[in-house]
Protein backbone atom coordinates (compact mmCIF):
# COMPACT_ATOMS: atom_id res chain seq x y z
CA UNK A 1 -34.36 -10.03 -59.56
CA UNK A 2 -36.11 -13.45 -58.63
CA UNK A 3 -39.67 -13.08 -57.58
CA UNK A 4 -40.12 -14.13 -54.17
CA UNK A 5 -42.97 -16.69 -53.41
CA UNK A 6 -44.43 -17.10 -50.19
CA UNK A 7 -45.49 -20.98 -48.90
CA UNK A 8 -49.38 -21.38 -49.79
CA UNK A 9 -51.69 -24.14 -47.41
CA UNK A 10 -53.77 -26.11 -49.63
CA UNK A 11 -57.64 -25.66 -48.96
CA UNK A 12 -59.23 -28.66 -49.34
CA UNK A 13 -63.05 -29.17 -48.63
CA UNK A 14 -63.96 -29.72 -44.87
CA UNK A 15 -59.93 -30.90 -44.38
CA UNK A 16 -58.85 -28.85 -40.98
CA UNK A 17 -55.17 -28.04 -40.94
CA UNK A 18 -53.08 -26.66 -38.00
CA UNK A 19 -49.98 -25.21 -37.13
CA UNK A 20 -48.61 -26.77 -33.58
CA UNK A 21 -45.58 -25.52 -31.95
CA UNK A 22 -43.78 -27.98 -29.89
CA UNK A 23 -40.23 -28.44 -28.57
CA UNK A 24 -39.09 -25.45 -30.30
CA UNK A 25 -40.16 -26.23 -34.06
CA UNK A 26 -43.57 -25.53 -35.59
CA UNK A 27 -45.74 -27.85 -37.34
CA UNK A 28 -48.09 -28.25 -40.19
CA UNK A 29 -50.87 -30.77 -39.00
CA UNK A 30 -53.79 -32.43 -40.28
CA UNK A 31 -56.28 -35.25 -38.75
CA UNK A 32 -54.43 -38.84 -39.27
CA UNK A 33 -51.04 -37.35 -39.85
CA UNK A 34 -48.00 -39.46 -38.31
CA UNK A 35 -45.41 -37.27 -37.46
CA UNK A 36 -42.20 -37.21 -35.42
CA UNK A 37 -41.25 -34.35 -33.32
CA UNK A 38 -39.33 -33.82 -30.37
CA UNK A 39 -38.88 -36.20 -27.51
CA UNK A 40 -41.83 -36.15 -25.21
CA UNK A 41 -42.34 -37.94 -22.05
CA UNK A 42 -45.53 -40.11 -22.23
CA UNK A 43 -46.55 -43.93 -22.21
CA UNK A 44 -47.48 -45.83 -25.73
CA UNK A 45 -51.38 -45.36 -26.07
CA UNK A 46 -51.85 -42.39 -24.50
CA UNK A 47 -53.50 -39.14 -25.88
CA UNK A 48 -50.67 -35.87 -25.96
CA UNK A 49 -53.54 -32.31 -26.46
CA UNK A 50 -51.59 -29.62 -27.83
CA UNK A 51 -52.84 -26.29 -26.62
CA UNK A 52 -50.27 -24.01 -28.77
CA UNK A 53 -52.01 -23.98 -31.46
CA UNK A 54 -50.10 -20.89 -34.02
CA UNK A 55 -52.86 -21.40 -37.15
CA UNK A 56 -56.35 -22.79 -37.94
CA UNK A 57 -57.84 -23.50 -40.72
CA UNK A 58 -61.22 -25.39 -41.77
CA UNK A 59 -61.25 -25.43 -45.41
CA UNK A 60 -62.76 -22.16 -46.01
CA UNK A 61 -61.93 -20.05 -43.04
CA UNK A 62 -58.30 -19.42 -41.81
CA UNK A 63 -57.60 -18.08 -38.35
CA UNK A 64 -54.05 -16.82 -37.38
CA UNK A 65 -53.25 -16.51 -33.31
CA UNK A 66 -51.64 -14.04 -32.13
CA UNK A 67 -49.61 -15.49 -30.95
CA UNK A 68 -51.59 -18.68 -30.49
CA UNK A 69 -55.18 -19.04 -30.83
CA UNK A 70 -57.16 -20.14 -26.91
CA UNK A 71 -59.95 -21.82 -28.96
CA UNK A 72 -57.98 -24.76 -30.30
CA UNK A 73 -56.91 -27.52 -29.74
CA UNK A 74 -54.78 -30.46 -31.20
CA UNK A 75 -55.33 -34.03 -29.90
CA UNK A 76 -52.80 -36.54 -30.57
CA UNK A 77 -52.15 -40.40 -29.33
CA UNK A 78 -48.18 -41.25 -28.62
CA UNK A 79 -46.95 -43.95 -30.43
CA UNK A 80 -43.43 -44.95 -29.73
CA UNK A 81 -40.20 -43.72 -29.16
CA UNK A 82 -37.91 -43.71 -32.05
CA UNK A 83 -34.13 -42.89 -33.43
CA UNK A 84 -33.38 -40.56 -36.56
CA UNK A 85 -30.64 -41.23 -38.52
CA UNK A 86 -27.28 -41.01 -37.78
CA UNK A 87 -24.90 -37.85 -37.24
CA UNK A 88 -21.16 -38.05 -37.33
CA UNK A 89 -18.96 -36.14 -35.73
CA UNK A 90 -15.51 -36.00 -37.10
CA UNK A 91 -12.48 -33.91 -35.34
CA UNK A 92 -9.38 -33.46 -37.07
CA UNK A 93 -6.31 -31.28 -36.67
CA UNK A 94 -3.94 -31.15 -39.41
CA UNK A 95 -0.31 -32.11 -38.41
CA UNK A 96 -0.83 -33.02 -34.70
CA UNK A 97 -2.26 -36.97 -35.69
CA UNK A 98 -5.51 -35.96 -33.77
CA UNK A 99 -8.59 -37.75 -35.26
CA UNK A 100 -11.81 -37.98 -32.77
CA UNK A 101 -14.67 -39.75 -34.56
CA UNK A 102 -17.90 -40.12 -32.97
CA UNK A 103 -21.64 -40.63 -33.50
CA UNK A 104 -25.36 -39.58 -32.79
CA UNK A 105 -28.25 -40.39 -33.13
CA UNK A 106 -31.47 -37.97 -32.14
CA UNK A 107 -34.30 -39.48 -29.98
CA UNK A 108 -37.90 -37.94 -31.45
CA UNK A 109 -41.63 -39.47 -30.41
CA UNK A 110 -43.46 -40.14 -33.05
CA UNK A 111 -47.27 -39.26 -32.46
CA UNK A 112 -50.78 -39.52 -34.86
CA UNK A 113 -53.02 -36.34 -34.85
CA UNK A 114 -56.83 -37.59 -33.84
CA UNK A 115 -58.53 -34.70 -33.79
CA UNK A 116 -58.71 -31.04 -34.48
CA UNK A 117 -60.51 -29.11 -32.31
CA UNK A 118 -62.66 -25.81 -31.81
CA UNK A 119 -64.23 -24.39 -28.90
């Protein structure tokens, strides 16, 4: 029987890492990250805080929320708006000549992490 392994965070000296949860999906996040996550309305330039914070950790002390910890926060600057990469969608039915082929391609926002902070 395979041994199961659970995911490990690195600790680095004085590096604070976060776990965000936004649009659905959680996040690992550290200060001057670039990340892309769900579409979020906002102007270029502007600063996005993140207030669900699900994990904190400051190089030698972790906190875990439960569910999310009130003395964090994440501060973040949106940067632009941009497209993943490209989904097809092919629909075929075998002897009734009916082929439907179209595309998509997600919108996500990417962002840069400033700041981690604690109350």
């Amino acid at each position: 029987m395979a041994k199961e392994t659970q995911p490990t965070i690195k600790k680095e000296a004085n590096k604070k890492l976060a776990v965000i949860k936004t649009g659905g999906k959680q996040y690992i996040v550290s200060e001057d990250d670039v990340l892309e996550i769900e579409l979020v309305e906002g102007e270029e330039g502007k600063e996005i805080i993140f207030s669900e914070v699900l994990l904190y950790a400051d190089g030698e002390k972790i906190e875990v929320g439960k569910p999310i910890l009130e003395n964090v926060k994440v501060r973040a600057i949106y940067n632009n708006i941009v497209k993943g990469d490209k989904q097809i969608i092919f629909k075929y039915k075998a002897k009734k000549n009916y082929r439907v082929k179209t595309g998509h391609r997600q919108k996500y926002t990417q962002i840069k992490i400033v700041k981690i902070e604690k109350k």
